[in-house]
PDB file of N, CA and C in Angstrom:
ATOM      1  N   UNK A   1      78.594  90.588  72.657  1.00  0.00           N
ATOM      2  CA  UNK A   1      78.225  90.648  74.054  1.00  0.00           C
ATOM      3  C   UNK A   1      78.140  89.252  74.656  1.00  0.00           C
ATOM      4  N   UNK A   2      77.796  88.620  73.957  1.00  0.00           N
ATOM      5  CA  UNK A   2      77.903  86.989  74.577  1.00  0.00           C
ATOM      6  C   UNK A   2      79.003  86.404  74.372  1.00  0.00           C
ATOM      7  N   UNK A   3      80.078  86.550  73.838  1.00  0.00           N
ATOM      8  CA  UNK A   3      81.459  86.167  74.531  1.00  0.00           C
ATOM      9  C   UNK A   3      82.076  86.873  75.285  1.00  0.00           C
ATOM     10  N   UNK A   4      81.405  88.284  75.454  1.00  0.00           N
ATOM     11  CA  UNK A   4      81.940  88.753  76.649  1.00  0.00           C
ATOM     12  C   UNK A   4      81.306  88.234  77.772  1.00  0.00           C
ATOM     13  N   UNK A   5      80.322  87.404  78.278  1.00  0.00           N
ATOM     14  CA  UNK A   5      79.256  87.095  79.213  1.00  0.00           C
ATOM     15  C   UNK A   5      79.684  86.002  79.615  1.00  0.00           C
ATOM     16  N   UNK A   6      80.118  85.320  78.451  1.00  0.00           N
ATOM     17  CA  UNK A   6      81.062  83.688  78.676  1.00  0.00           C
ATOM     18  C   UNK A   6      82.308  83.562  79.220  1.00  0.00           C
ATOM     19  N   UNK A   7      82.844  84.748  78.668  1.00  0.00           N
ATOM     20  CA  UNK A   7      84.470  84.808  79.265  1.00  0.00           C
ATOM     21  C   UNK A   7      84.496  85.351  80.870  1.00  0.00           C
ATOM     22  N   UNK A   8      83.270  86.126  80.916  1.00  0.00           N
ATOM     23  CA  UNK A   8      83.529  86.815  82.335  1.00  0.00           C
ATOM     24  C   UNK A   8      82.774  85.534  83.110  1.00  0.00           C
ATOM     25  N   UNK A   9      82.091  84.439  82.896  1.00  0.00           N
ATOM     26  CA  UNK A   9      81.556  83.654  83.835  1.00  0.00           C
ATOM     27  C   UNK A   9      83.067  82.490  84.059  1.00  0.00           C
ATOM     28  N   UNK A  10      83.481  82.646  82.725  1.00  0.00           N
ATOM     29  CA  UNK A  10      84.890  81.263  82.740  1.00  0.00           C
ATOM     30  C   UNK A  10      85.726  82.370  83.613  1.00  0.00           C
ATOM     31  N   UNK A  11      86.249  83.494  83.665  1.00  0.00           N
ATOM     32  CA  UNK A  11      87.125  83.936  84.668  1.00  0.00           C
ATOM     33  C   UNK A  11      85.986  84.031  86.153  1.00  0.00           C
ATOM     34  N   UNK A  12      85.038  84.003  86.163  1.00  0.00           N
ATOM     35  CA  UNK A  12      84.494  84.111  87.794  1.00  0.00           C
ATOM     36  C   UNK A  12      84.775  82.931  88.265  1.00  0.00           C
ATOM     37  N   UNK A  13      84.386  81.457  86.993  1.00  0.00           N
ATOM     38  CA  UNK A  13      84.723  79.983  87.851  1.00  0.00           C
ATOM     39  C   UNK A  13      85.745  79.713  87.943  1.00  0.00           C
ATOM     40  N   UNK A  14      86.736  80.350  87.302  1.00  0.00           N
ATOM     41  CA  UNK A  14      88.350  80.002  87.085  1.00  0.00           C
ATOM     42  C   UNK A  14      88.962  80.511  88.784  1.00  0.00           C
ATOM     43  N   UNK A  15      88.190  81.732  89.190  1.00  0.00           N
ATOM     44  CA  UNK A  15      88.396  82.556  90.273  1.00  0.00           C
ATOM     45  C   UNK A  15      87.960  81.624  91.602  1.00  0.00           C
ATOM     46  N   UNK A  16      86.798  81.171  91.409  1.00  0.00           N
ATOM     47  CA  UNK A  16      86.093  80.352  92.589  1.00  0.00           C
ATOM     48  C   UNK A  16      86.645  79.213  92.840  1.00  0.00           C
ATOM     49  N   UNK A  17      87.341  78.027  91.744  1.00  0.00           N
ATOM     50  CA  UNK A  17      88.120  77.034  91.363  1.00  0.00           C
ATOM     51  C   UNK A  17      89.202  77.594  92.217  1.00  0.00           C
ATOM     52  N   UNK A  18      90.010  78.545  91.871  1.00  0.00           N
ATOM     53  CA  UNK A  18      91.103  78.802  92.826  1.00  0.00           C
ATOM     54  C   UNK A  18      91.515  79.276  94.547  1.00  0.00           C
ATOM     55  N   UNK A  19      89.949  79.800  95.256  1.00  0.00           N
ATOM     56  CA  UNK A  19      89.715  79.807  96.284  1.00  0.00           C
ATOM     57  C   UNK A  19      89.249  78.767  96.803  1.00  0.00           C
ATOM     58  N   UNK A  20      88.588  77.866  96.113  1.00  0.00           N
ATOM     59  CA  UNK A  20      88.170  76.281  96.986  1.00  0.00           C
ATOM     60  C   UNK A  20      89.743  75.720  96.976  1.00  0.00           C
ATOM     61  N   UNK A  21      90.484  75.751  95.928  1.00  0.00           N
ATOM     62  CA  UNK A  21      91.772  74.904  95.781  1.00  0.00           C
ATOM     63  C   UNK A  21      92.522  75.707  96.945  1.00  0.00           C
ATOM     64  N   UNK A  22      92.680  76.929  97.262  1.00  0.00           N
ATOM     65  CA  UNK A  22      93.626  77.982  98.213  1.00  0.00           C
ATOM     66  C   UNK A  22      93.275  77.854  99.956  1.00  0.00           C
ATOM     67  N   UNK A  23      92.453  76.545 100.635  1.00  0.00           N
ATOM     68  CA  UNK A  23      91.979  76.570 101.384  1.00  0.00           C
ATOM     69  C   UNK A  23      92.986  76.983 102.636  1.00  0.00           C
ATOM     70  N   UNK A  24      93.628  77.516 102.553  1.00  0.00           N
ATOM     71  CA  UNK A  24      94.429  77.999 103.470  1.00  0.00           C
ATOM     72  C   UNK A  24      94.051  79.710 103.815  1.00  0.00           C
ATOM     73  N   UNK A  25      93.882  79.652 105.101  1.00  0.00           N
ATOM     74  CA  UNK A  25      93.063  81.057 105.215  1.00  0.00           C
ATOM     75  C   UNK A  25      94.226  82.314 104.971  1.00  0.00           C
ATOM     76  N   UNK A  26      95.756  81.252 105.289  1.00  0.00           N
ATOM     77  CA  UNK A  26      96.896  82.449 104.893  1.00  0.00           C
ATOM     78  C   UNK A  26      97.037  83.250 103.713  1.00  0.00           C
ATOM     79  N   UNK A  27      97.045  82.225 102.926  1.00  0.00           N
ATOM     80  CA  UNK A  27      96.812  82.267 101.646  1.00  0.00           C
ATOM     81  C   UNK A  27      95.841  83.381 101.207  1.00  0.00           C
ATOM     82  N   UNK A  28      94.882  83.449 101.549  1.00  0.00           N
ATOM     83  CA  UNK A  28      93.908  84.072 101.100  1.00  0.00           C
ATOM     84  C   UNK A  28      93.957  85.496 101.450  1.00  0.00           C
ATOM     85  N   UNK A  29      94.303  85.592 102.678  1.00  0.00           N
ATOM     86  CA  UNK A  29      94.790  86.918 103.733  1.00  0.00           C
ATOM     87  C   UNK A  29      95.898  87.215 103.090  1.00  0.00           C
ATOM     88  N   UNK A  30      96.581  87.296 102.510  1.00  0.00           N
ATOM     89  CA  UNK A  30      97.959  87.533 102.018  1.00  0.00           C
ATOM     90  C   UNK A  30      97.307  88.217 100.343  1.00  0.00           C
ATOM     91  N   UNK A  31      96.941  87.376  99.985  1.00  0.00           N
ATOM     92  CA  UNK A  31      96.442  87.470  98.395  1.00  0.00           C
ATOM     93  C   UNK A  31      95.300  88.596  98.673  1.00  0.00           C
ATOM     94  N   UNK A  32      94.180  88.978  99.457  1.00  0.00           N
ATOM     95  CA  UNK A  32      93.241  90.073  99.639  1.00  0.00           C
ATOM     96  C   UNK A  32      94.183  91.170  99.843  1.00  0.00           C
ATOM     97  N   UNK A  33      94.412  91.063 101.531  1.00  0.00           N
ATOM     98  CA  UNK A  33      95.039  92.229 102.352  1.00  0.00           C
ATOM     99  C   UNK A  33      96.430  92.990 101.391  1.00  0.00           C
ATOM    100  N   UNK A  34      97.434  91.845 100.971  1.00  0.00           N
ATOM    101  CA  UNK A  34      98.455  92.003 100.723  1.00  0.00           C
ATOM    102  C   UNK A  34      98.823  93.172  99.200  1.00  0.00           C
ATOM    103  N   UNK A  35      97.997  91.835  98.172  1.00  0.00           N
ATOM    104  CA  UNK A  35      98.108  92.390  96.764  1.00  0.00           C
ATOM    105  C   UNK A  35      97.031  93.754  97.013  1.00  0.00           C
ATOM    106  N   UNK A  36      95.645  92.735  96.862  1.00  0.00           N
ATOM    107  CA  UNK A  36      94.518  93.523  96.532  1.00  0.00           C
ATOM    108  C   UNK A  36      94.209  95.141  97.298  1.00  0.00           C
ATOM    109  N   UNK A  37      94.690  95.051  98.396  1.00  0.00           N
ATOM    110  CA  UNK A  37      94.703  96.230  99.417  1.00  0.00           C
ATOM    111  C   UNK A  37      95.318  97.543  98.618  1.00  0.00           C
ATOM    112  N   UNK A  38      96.616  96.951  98.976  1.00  0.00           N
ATOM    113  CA  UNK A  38      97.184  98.031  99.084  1.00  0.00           C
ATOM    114  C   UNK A  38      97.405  98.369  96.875  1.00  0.00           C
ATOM    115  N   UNK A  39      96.754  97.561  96.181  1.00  0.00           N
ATOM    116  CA  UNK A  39      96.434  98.027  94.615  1.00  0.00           C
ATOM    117  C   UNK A  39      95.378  99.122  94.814  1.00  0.00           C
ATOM    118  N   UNK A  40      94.247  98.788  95.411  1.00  0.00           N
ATOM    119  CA  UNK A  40      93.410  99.448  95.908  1.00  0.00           C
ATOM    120  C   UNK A  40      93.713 100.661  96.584  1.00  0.00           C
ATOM    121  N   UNK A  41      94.295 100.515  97.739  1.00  0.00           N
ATOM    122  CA  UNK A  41      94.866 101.828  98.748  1.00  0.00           C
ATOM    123  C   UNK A  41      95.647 103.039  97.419  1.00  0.00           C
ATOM    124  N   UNK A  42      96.686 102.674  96.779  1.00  0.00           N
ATOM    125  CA  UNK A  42      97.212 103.037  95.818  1.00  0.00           C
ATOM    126  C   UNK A  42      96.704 104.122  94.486  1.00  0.00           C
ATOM    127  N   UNK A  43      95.809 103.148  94.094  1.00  0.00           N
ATOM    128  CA  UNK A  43      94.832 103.336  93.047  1.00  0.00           C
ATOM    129  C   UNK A  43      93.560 104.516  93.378  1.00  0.00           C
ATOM    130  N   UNK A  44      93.074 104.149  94.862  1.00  0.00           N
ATOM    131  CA  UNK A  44      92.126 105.350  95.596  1.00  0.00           C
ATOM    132  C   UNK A  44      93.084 106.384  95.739  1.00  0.00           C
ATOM    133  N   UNK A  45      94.629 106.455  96.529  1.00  0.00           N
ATOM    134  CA  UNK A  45      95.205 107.687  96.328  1.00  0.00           C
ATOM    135  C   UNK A  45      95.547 108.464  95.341  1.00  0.00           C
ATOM    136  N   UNK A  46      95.672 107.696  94.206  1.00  0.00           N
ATOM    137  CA  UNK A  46      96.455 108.235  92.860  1.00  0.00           C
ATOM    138  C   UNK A  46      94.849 109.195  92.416  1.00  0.00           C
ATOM    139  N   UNK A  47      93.284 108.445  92.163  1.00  0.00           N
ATOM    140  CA  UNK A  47      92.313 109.146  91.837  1.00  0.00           C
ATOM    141  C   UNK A  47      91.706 110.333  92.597  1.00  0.00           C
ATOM    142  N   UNK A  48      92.470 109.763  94.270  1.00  0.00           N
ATOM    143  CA  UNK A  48      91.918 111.423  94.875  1.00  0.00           C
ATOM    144  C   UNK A  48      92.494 112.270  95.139  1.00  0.00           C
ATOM    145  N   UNK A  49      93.752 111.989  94.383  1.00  0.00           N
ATOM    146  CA  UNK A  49      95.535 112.864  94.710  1.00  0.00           C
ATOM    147  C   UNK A  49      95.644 113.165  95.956  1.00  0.00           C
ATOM    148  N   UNK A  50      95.734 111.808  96.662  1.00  0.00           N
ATOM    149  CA  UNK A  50      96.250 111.388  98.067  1.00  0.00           C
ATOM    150  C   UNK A  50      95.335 111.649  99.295  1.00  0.00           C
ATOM    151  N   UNK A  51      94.097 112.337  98.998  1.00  0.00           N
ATOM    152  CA  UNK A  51      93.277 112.532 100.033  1.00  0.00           C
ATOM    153  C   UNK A  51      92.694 111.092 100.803  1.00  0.00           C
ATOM    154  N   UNK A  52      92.407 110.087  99.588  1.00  0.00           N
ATOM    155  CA  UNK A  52      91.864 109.005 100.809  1.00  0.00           C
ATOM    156  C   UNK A  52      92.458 107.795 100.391  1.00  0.00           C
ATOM    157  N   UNK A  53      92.801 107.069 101.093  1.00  0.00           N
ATOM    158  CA  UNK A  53      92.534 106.587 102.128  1.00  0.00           C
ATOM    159  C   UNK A  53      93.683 107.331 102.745  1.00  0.00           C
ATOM    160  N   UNK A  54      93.531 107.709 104.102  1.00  0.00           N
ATOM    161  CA  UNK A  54      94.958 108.317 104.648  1.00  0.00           C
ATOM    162  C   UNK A  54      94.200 108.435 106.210  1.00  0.00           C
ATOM    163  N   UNK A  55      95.472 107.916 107.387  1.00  0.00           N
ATOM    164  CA  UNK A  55      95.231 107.883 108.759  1.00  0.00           C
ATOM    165  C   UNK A  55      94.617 106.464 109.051  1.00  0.00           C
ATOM    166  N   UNK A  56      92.898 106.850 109.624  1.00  0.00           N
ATOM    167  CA  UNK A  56      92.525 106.042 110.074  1.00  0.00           C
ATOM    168  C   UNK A  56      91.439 105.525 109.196  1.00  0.00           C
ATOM    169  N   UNK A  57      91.445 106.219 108.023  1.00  0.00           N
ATOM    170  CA  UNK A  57      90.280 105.815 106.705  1.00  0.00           C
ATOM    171  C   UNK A  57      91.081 104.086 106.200  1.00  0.00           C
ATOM    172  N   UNK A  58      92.147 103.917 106.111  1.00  0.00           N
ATOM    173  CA  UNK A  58      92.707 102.845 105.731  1.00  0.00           C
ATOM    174  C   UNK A  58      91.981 101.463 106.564  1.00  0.00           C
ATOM    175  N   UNK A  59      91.856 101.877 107.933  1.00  0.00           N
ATOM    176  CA  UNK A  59      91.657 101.086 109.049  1.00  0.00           C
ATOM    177  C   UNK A  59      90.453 100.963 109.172  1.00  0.00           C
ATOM    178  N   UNK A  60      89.596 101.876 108.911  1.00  0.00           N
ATOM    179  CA  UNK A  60      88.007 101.648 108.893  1.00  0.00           C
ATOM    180  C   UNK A  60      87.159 100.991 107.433  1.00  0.00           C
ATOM    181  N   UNK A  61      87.635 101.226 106.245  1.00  0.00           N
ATOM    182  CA  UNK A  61      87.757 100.754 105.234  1.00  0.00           C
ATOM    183  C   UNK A  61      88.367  99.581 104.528  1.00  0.00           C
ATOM    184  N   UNK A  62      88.882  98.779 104.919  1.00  0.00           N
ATOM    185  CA  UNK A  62      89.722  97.603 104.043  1.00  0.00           C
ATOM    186  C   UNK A  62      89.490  97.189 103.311  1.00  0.00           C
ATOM    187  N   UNK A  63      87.968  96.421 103.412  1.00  0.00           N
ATOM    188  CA  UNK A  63      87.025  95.550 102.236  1.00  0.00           C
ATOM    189  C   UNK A  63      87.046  96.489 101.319  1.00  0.00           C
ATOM    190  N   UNK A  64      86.499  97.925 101.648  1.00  0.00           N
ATOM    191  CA  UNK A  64      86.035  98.533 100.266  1.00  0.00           C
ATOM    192  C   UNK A  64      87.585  98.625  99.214  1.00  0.00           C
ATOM    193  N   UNK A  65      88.497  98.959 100.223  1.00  0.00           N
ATOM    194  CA  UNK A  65      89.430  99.733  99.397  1.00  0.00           C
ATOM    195  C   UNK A  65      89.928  98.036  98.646  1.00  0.00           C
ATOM    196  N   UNK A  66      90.138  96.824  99.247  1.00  0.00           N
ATOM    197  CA  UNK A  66      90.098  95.867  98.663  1.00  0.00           C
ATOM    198  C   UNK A  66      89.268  95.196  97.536  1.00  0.00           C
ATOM    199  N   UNK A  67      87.720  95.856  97.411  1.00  0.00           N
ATOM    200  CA  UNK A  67      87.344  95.252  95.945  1.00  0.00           C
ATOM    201  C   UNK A  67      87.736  96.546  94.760  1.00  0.00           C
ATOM    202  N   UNK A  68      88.355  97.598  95.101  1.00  0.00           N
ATOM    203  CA  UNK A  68      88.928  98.623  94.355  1.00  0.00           C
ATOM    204  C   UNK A  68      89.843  98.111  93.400  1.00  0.00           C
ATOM    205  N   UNK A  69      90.569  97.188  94.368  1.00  0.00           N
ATOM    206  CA  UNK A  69      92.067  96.631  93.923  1.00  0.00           C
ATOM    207  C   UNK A  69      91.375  95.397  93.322  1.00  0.00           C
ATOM    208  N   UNK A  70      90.746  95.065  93.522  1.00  0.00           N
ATOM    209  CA  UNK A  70      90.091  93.389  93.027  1.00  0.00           C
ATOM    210  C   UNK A  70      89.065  94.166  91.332  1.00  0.00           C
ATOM    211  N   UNK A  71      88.775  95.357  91.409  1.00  0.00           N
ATOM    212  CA  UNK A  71      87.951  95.585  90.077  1.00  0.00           C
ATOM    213  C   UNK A  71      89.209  96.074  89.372  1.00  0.00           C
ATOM    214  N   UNK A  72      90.059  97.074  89.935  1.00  0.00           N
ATOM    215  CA  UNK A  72      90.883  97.157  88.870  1.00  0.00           C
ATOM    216  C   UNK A  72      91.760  95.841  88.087  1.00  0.00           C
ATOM    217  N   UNK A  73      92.257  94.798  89.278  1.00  0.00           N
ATOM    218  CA  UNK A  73      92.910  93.704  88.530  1.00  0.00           C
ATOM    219  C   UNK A  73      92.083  92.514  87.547  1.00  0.00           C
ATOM    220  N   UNK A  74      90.663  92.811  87.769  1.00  0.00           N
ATOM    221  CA  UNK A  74      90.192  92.137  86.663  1.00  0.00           C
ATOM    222  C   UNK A  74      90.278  93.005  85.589  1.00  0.00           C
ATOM    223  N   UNK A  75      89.926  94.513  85.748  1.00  0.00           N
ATOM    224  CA  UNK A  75      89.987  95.114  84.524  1.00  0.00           C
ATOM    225  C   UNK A  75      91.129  94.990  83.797  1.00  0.00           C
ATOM    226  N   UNK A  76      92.412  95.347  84.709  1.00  0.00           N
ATOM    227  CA  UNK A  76      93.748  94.631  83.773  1.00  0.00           C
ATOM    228  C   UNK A  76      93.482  93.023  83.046  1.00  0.00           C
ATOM    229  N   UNK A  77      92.816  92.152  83.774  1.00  0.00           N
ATOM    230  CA  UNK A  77      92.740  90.814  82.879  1.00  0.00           C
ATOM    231  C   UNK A  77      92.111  90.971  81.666  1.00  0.00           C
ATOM    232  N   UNK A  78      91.215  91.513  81.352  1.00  0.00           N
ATOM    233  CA  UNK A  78      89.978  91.833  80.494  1.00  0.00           C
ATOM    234  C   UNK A  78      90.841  92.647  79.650  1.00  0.00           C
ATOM    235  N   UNK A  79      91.124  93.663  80.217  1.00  0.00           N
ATOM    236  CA  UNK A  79      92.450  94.251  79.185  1.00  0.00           C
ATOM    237  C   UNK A  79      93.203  93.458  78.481  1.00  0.00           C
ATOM    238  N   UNK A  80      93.982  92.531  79.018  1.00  0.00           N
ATOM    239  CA  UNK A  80      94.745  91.876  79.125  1.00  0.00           C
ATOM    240  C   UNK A  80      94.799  90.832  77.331  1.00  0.00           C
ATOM    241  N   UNK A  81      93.456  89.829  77.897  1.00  0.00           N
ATOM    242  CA  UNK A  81      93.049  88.875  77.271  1.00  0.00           C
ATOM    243  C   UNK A  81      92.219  89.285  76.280  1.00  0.00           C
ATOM    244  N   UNK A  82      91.885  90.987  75.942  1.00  0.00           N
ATOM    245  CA  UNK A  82      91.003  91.364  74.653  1.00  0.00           C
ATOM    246  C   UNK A  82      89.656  91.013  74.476  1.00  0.00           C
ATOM    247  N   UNK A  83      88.932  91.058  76.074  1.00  0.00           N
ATOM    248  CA  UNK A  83      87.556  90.728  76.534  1.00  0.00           C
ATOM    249  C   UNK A  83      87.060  91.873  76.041  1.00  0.00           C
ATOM    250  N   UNK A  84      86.746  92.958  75.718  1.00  0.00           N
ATOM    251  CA  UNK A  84      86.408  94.181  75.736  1.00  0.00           C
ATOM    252  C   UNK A  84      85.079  93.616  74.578  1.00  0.00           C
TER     253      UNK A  84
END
């Protein structure tokens, strides 16, 4: 449990390191909205077999459906790198 505690603080600063370095607000809008969104948008349709986000739930929702896409792509890292 404590190299899992270590590894997840070295990927949070590795994460924060790369948003101070990304100071471009495009950048950042592109990398949330772009990737993280629509992983998210995706990922919520596939678990509610297409019921949400759909219409105007997309539009009232973004952030949420964006840390959807932001928990699943760490979980792929963690996967990834044999954090488990």
């Amino acid at each position: 449990m404590d190299n899992f505690v270590k590894t997840l603080a070295t990927l949070l600063g590795a994460a924060v390191d790369a948003c101070t370095y990304l100071k471009t607000p495009a950048i950042l809008d592109a990398l949330w909205y772009g990737a993280l969104f629509n992983l998210g948008r995706w990922t919520l349709l596939g678990l509610t077999l297409g019921r949400y986000p759909r219409g105007t739930a997309a539009d009232r929702h973004p952030h949420g459906i964006a840390l959807v896409g932001l928990a699943l792509a760490t979980l792929a890292v963690m996967s990834a790198l044999h954090i488990w």
